[in-house]
Protein backbone atom coordinates (compact mmCIF):
# COMPACT_ATOMS: atom_id res chain seq x y z
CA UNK A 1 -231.13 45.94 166.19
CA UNK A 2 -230.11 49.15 165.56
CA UNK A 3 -227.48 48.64 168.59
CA UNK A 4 -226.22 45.61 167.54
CA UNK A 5 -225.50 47.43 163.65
CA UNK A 6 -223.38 49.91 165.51
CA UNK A 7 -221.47 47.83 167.89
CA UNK A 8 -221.06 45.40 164.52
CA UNK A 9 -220.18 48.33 163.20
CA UNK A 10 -217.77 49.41 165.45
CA UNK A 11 -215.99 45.92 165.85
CA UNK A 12 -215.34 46.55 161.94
CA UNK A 13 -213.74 49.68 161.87
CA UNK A 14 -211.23 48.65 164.51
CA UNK A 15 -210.57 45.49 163.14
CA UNK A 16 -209.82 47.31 159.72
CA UNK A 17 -207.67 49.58 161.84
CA UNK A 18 -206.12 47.63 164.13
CA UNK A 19 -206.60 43.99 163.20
CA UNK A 20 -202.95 43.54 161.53
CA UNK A 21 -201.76 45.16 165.08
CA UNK A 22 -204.00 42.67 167.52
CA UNK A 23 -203.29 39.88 165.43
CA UNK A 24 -199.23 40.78 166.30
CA UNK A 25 -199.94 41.10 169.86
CA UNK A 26 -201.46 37.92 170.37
CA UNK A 27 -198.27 36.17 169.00
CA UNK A 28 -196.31 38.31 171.08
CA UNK A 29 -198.40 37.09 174.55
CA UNK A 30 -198.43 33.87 173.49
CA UNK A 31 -194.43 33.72 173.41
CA UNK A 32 -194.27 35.02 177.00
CA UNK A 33 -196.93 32.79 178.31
CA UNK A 34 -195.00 30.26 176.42
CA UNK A 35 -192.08 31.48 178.85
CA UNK A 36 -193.80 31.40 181.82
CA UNK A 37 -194.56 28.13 181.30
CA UNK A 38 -190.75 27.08 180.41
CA UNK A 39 -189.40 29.11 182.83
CA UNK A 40 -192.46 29.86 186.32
CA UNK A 41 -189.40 31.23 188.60
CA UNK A 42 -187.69 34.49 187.56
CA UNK A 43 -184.52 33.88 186.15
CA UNK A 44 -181.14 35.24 188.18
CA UNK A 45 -178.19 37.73 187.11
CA UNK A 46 -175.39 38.70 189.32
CA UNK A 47 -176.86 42.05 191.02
CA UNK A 48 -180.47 40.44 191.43
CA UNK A 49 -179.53 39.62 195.51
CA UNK A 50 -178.54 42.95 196.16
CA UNK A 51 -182.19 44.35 194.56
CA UNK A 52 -183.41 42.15 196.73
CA UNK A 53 -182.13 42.49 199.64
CA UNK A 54 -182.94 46.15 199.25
CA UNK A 55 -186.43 44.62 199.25
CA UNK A 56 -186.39 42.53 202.06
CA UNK A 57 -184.44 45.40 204.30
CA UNK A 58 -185.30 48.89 203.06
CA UNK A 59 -182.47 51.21 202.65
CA UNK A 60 -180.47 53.15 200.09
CA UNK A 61 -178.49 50.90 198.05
CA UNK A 62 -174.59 52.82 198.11
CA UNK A 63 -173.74 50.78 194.71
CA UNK A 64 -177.25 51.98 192.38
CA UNK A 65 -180.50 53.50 192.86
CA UNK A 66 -183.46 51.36 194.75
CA UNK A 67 -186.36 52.31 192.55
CA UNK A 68 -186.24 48.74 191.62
CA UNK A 69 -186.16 47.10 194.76
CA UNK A 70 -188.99 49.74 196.08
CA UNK A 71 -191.09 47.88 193.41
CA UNK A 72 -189.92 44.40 194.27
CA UNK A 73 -191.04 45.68 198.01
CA UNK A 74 -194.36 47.08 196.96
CA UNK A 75 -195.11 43.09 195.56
CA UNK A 76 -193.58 41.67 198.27
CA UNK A 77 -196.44 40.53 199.78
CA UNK A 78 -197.25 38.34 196.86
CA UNK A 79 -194.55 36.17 198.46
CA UNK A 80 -194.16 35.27 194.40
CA UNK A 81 -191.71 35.41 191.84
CA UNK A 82 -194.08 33.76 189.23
CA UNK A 83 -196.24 37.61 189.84
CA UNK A 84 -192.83 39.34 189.25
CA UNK A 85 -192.19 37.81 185.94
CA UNK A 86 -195.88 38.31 184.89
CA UNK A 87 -195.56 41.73 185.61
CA UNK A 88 -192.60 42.16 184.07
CA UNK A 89 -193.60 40.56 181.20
CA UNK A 90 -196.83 42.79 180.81
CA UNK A 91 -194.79 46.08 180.83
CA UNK A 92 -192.88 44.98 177.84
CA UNK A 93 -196.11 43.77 176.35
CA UNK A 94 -197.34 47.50 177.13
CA UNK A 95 -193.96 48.96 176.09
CA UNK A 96 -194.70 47.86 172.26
CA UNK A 97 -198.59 49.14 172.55
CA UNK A 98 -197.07 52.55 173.20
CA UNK A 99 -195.27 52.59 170.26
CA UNK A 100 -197.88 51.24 168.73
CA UNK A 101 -199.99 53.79 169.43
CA UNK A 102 -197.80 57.24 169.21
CA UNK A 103 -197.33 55.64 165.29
CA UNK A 104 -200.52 55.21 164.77
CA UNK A 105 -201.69 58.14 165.49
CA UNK A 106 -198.97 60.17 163.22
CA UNK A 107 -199.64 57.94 160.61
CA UNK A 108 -203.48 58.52 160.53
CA UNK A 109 -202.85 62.26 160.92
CA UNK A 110 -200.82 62.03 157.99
CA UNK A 111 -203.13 59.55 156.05
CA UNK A 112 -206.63 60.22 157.18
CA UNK A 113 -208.52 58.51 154.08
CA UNK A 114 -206.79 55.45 154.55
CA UNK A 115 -207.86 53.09 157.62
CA UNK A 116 -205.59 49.84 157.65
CA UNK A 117 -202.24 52.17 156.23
CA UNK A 118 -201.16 53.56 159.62
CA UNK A 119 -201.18 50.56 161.48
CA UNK A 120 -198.94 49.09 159.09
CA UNK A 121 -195.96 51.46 160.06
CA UNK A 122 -197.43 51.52 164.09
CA UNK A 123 -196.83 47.50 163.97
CA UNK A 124 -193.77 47.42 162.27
CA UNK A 125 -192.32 49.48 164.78
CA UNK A 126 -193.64 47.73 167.49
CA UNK A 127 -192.25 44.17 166.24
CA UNK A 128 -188.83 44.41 167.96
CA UNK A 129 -189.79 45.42 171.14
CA UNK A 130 -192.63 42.76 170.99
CA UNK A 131 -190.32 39.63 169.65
CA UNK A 132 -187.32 40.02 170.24
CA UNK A 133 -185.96 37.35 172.26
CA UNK A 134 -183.20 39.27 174.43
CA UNK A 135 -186.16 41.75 175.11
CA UNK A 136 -187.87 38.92 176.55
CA UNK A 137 -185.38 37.34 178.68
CA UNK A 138 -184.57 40.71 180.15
CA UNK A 139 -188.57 40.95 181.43
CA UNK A 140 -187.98 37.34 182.57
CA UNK A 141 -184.44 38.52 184.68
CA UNK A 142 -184.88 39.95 188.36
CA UNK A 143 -183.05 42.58 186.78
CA UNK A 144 -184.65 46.55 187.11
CA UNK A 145 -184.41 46.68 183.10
CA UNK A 146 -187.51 46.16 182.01
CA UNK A 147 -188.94 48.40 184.62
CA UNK A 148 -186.81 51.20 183.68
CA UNK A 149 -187.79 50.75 179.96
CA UNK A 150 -191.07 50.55 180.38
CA UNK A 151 -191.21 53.82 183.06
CA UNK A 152 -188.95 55.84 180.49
CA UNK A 153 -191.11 54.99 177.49
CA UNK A 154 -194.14 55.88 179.42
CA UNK A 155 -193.06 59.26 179.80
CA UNK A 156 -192.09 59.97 176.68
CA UNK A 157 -195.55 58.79 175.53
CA UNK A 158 -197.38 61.32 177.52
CA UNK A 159 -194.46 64.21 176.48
CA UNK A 160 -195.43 63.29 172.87
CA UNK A 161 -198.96 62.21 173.00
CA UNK A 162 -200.29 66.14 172.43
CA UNK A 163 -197.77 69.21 171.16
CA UNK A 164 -199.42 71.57 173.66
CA UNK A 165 -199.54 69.38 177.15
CA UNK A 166 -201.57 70.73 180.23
CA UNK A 167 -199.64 71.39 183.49
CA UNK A 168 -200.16 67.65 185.09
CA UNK A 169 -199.56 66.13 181.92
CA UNK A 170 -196.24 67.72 182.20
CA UNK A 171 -196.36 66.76 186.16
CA UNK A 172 -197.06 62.99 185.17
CA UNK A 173 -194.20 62.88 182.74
CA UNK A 174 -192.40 64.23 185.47
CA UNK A 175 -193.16 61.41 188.11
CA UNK A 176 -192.24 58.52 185.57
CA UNK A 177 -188.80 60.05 184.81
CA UNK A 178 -187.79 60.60 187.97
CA UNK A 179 -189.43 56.93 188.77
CA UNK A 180 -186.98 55.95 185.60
CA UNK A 181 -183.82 57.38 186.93
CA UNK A 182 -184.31 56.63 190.17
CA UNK A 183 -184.84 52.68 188.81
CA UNK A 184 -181.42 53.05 186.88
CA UNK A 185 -179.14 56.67 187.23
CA UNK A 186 -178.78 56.18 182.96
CA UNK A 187 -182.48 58.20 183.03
CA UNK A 188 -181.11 61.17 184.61
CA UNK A 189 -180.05 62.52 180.68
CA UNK A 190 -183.46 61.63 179.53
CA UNK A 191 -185.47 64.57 181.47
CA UNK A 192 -182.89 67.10 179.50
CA UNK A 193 -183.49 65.26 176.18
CA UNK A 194 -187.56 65.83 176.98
CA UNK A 195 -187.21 69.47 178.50
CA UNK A 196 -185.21 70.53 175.39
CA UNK A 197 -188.01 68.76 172.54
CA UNK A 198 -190.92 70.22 174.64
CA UNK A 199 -189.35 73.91 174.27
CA UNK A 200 -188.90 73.07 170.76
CA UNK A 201 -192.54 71.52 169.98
CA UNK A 202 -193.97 74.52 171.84
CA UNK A 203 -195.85 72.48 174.62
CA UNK A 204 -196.15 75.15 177.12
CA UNK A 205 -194.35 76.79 179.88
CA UNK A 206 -196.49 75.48 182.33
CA UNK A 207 -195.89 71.81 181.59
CA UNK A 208 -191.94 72.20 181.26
CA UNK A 209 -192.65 73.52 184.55
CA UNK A 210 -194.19 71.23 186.40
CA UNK A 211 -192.24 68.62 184.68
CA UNK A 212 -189.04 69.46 186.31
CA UNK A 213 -190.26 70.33 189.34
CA UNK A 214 -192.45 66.94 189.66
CA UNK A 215 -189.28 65.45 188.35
CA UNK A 216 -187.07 67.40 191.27
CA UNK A 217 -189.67 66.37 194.48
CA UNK A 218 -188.65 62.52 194.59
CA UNK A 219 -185.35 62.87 192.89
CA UNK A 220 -184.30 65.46 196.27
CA UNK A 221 -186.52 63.29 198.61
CA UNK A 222 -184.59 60.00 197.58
CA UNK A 223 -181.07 61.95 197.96
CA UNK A 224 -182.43 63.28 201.37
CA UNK A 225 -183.05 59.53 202.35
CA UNK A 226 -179.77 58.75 201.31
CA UNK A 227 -177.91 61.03 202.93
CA UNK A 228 -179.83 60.11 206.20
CA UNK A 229 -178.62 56.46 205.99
CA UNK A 230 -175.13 57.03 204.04
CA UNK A 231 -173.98 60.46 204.89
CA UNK A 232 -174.10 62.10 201.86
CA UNK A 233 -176.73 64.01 199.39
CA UNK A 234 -176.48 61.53 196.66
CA UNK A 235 -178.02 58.81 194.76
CA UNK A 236 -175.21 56.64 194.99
CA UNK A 237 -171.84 56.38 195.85
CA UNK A 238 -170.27 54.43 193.14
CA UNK A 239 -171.28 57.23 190.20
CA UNK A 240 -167.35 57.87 189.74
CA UNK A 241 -166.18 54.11 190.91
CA UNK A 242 -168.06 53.39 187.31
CA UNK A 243 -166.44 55.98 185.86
CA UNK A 244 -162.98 54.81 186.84
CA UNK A 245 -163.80 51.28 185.37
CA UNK A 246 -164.57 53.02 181.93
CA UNK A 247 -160.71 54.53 182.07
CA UNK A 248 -159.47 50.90 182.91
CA UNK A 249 -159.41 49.97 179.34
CA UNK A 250 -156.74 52.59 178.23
CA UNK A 251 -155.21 53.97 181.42
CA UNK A 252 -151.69 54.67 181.37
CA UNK A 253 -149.76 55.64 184.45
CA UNK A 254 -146.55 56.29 182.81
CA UNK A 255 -148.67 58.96 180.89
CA UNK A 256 -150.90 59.73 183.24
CA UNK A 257 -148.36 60.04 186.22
CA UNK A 258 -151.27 60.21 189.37
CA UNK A 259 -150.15 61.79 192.99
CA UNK A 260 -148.82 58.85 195.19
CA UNK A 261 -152.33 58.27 196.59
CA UNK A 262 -153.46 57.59 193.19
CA UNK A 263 -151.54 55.05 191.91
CA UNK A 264 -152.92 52.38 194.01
CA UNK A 265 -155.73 52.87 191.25
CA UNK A 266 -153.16 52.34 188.20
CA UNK A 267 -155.35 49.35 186.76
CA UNK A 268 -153.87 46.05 185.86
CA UNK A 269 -154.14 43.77 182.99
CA UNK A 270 -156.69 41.05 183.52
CA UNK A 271 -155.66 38.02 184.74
CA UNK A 272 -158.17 36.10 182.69
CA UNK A 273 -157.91 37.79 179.32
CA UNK A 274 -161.74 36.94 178.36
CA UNK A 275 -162.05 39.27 181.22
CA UNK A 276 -163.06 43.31 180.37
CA UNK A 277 -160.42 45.91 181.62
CA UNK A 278 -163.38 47.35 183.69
CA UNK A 279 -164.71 43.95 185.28
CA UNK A 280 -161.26 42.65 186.12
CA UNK A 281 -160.37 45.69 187.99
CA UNK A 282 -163.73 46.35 189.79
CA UNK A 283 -165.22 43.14 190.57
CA UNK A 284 -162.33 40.37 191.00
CA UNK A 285 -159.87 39.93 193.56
CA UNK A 286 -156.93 41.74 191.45
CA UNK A 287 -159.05 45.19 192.13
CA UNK A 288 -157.14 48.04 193.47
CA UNK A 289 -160.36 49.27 195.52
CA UNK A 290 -159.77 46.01 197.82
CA UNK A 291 -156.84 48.01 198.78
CA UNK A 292 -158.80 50.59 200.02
CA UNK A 293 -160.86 50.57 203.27
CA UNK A 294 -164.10 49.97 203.14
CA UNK A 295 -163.96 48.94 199.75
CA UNK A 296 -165.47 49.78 196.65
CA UNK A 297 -168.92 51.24 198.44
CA UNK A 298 -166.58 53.40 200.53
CA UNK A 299 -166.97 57.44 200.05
CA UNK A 300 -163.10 57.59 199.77
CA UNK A 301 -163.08 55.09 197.05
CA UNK A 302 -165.64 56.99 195.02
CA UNK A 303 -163.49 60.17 195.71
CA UNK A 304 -160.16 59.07 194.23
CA UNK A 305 -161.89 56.54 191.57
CA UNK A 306 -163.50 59.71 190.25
CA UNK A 307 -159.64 62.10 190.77
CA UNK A 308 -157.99 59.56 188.59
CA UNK A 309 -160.73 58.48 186.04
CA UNK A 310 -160.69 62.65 185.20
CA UNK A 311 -156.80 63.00 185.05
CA UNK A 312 -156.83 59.85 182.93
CA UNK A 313 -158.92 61.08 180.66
CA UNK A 314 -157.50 64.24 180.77
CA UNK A 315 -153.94 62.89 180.04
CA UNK A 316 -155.33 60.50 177.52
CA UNK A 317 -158.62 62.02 175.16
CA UNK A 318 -157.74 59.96 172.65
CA UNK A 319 -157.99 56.80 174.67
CA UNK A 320 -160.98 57.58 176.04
CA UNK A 321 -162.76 58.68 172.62
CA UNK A 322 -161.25 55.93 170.95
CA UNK A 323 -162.72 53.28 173.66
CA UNK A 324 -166.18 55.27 173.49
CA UNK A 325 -166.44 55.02 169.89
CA UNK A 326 -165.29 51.14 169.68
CA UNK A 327 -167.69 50.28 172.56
CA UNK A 328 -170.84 52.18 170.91
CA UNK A 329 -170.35 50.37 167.49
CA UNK A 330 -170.24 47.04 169.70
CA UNK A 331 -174.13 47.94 169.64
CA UNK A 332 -174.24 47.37 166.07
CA UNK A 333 -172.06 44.31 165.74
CA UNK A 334 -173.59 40.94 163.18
CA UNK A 335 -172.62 38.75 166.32
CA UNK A 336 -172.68 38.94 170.18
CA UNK A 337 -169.11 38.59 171.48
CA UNK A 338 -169.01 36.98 175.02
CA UNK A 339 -168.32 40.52 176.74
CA UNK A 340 -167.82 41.99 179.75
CA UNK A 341 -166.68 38.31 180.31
CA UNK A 342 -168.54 34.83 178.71
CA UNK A 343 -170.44 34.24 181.68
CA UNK A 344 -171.88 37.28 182.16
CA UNK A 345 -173.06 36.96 178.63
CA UNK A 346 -174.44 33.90 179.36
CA UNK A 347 -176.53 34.86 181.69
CA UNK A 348 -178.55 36.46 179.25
CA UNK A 349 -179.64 33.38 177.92
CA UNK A 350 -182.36 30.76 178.76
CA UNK A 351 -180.11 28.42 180.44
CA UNK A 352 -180.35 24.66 180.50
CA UNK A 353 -180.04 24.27 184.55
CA UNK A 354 -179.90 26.32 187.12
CA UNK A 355 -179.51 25.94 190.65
CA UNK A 356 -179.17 28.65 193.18
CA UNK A 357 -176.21 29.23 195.14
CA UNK A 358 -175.19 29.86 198.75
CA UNK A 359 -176.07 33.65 198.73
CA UNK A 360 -178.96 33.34 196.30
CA UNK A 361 -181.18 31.16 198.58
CA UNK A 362 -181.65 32.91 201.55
CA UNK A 363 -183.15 35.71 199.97
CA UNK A 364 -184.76 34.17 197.02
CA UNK A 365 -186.98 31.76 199.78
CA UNK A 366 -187.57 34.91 202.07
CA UNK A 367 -188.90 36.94 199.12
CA UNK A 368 -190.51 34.67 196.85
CA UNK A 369 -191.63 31.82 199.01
CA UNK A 370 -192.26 28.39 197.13
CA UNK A 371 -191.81 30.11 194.11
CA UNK A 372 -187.96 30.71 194.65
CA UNK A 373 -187.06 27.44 193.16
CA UNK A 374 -185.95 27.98 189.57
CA UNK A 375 -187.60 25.04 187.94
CA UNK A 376 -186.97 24.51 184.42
CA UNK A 377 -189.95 22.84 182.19
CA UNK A 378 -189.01 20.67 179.32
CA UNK A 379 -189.95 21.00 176.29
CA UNK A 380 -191.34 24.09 176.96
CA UNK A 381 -187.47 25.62 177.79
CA UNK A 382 -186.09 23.85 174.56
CA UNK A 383 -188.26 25.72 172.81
CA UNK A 384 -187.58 28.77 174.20
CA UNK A 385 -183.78 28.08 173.80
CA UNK A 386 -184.48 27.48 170.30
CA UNK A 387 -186.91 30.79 169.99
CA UNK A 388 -184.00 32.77 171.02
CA UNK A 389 -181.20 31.24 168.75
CA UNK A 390 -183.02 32.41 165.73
CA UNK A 391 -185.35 35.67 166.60
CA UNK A 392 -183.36 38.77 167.97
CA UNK A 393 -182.71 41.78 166.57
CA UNK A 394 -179.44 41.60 165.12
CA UNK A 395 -177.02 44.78 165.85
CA UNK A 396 -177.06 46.12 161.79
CA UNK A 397 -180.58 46.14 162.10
CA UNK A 398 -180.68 48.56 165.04
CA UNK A 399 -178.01 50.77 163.12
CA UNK A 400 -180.39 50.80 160.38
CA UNK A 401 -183.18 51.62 162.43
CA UNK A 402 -181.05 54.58 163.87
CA UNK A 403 -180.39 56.01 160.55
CA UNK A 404 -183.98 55.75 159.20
CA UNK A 405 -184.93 57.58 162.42
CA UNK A 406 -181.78 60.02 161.43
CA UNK A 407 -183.45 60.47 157.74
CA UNK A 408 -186.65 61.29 159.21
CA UNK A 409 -185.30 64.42 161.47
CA UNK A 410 -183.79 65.16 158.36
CA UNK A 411 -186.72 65.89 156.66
CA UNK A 412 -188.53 67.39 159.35
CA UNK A 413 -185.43 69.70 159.56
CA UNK A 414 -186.78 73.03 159.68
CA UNK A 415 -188.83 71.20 162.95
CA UNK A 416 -185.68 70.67 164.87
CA UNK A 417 -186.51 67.07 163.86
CA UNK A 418 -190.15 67.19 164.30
CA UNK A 419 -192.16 64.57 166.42
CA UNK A 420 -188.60 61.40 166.12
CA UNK A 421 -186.55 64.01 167.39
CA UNK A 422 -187.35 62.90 171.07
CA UNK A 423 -187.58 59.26 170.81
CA UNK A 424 -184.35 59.54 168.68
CA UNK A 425 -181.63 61.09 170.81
CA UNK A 426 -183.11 59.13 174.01
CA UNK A 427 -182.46 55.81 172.02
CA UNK A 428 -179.10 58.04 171.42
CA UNK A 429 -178.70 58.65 174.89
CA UNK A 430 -179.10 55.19 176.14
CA UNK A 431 -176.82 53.89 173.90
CA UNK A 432 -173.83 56.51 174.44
CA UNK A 433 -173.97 57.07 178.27
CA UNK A 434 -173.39 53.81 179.43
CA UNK A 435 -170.19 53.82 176.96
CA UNK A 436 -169.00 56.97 178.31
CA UNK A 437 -169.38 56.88 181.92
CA UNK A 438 -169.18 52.79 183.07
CA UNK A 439 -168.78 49.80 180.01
CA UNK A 440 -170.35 48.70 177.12
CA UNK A 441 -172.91 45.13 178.24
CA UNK A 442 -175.32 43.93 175.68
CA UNK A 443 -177.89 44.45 178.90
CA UNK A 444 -177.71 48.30 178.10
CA UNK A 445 -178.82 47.94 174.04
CA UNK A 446 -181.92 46.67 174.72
CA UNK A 447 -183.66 49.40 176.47
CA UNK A 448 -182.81 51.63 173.59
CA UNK A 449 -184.29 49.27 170.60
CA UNK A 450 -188.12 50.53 171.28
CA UNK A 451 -186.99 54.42 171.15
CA UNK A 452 -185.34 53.70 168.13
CA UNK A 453 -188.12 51.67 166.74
CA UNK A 454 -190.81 54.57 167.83
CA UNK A 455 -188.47 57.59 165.96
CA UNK A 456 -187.82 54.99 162.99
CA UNK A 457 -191.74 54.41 162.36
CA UNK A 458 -192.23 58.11 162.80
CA UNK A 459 -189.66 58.96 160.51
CA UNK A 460 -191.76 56.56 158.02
CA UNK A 461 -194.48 58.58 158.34
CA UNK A 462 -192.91 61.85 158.18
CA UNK A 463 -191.46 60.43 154.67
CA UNK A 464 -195.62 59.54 153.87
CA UNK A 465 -196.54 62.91 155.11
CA UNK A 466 -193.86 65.01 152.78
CA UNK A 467 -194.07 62.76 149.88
CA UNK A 468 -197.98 62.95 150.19
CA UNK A 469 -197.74 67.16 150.47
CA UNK A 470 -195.32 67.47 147.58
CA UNK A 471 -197.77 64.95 145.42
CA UNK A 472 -200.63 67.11 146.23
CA UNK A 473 -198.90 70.52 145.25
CA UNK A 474 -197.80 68.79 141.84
CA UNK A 475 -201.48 67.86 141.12
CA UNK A 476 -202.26 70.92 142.01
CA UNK A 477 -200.71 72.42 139.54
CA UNK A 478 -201.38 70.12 136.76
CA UNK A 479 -205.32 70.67 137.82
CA UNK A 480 -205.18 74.27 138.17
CA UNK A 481 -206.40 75.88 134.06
CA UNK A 482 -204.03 78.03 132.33
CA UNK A 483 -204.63 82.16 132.44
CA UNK A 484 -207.49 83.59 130.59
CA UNK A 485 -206.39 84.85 127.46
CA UNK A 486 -208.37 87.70 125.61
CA UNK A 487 -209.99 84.94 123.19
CA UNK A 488 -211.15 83.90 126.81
CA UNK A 489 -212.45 86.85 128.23
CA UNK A 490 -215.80 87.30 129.47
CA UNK A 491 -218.71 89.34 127.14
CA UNK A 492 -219.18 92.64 128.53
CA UNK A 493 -222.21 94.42 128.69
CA UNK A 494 -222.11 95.31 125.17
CA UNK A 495 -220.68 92.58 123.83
CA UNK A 496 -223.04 90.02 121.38
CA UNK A 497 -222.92 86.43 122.74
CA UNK A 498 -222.54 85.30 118.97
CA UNK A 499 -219.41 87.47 118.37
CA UNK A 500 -217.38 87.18 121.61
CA UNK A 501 -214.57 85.73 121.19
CA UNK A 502 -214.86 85.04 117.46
CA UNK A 503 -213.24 86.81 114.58
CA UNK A 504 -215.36 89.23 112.41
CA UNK A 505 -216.85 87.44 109.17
């Protein structure tokens, strides 16, 4: 009996802890088992055949990094896509459990007495990441998103999980952000962002250490098996061909004046005006890199994409800062334009029908078997479609988010920031880079929303923490009794209890 009173026991304290939080998370499931059954094939995007046929033939992709189709490979022998999107799925699920948990644990630091307070702040900051129905589509998208979300908020998790971190702590948060960059090349800033927040918290030499070197082993081992297979130490060969495309939106040649073997490169206006500057002149058939042999993959292309994007913006700083800062507020916007072009925004929706095309089938039946058809299951889809027309986090709301997480560093100030610092400037990061060094896609917000969430619920309870401290210290004072005065003092040796204190008859 006395067993059972314990476990009872037990059962209550964490559903007085965490019962708010569980209850959250079983909505959250339920909506992605609700879109498994809507939706049992993986839904497609336009660079899903070339992850996969890194998976199907293994080599170093020249246009991005394979981390995602080495994971694709390692299930490949699940022959199913319906595993993929489960998997997928679960990482986000996990995703909002981590933020879930590094609040949680700040907040009952900061309010010890209190059980159900610090999930309140955990679960509120776990909310977008768990319900948000872009978030959810992009698990559902043979896309390398959601893996490189999940990989890069893993990391930070173990960099922020203790101040003072042991050496393979350090190592591990090494492995996952070189497993995050080499997923997606936008990770590379992140392992700067860490190093520089784990010299400020204090957490040791050793695990800074072995954190970049852990980071540097399959970063240099990846570039080594690139260069094998492509010629040259890289991770890619299209790092300045994206560069070039971000210069394609203010470019001027007339100001710019290139050497002869640059103008080829003088981008063009689109011929479909719904069309970016960037996507027009990369992607279509009016792109100057068709002019080029070998293409856009070719080394030479990458070489004189990356000579004129740096005299362009050289020549033009204002363009270029002007483009940055109209693309980064595009993050924050009350309604989703239909950019880089409407169907690539579309894509990013649960669609109606789908039907694979020409290129799409060979390698969708070699990978995923019987599961490569992309059935569609009605009403379940409707519903989903519906779901998504009226639960997403809308772009002011991440702005806010931003500056609550801004607020909090502000009052952990003489911290450097204190514990959102970190999850801050990486939600920062992911949100600027892309801007600055390719184009602005809605695809690139999302992975920043639970990093902003995580630095926005700590800066909550950094506010809790501060307001609690300077509470305390008023009390304090108002508790503490005034200074003995001499009709106070103490009866000496001498001194008759009956007369201390008291004025002489």
């Amino acid at each position: 009996m006395q067993v059972i009173g314990r476990v009872l026991r037990g059962v209550g304290r964490l559903i007085a802890a965490h019962g708010i939080f569980i209850a959250v998370l079983a909505a959250a499931i339920a909506v992605r088992v609700l879109t498994m059954v809507a939706y049992p094939s993986v839904l497609w995007f336009g660079d899903s055949v070339s992850y996969l046929n890194g998976a199907l033939h293994i080599e170093p992709s020249t246009l991005r990094p394979s981390g995602y189709s080495l994971f694709l490979w390692a299930l490949k022998p699940l022959h199913s896509f319906t595993v993929l999107a489960a998997v997928q799925h679960a990482f986000g699920v996990a995703t909002g459990m981590m933020v879930y948990a590094l609040v949680w644990r700040a907040g009952r630091r900061a309010c010890s007495r209190w059980v159900v307070l610090p999930g309140l702040p955990a679960t509120a900051a776990a909310v977008p990441m768990l319900f948000d129905a872009y978030q959810i589509q992009l698990e559902h998208l043979l896309m390398s998103d959601e893996v490189f979300t999940f990989l890069a908020v893993a990391a930070v998790t173990v960099v922020m999980w203790r101040r003072r971190m042991s050496w393979w702590a350090g190592g591990f948060a090494g492995l996952l952000l070189a497993s995050a960059a080499l997923t997606r090349s936008i990770g590379l800033p992140l392992l700067g962002i860490a190093a520089v927040c784990m010299i400020v918290r204090r957490s040791g030499w050793r695990a800074l250490c072995a954190m970049i070197v852990v980071f540097a082993i399959p970063t240099v081992a990846y570039m080594s098996w690139f260069k094998s297979v492509n010629g040259e130490f890289a991770m890619t060969r299209t790092s300045q061909i994206f560069l070039y495309g971000r210069t394609t939106a203010f470019a001027d040649c007339a100001i710019i004046k290139p050497r002869p073997e640059l103008m080829v490169l003088c981008p063009s206006t689109p011929a479909d005006p719904r069309m970016a500057p960037a996507y027009a002149n990369m992607w279509t058939k009016q792109s100057p890199f068709r002019q080029i042999p070998g293409g856009i993959g070719s080394l030479k292309a990458n070489k004189l994409a990356g000579e004129f994007a740096q005299a362009a913006i050289k020549a033009q700083p204002r363009g270029y800062w002007d483009i940055l800062w109209h693309d980064t507020m595009m993050s924050f916007g009350a309604r989703r334009l239909p950019y880089p072009t409407p169907w690539t925004a579309h894509e990013y929706d649960f669609p109606v029908l789908k039907v694979l095309s020409d290129t799409e089938l060979p390698v969708a039946y070699a990978y995923g078997g019987r599961t490569a058809w992309p059935a569609i299951v009605e009403p379940q889809a409707r519903w989903m479609r519906a779901y998504q027309h009226r639960i997403s986090l809308p772009g002011p709301v991440l702005g806010y988010i931003l500056i609550a997480g801004a607020a909090g560093m502000l009052v952990r100030v003489r911290r450097w920031g204190g514990s959102p610092a970190l999850p801050w400037l990486a939600s920062v990061a992911l949100l600027l880079v892309p801007a600055a060094t390719a184009d602005f896609d809605y695809r690139y917000v999302v992975p920043a929303v639970p990093f902003a969430s995580l630095a926005a619920g700590l800066a909550l309870v950094a506010f809790v923490r501060t307001g609690g401290a300077a509470i305390g210290r008023v009390a304090g004072r108002r508790r503490s009794p005034a200074p003995a005065g001499p009709a106070d003092a103490p009866a000496g040796p001498g001194d008759h209890p009956a007369t201390v204190g008291s004025a002489a008859p």
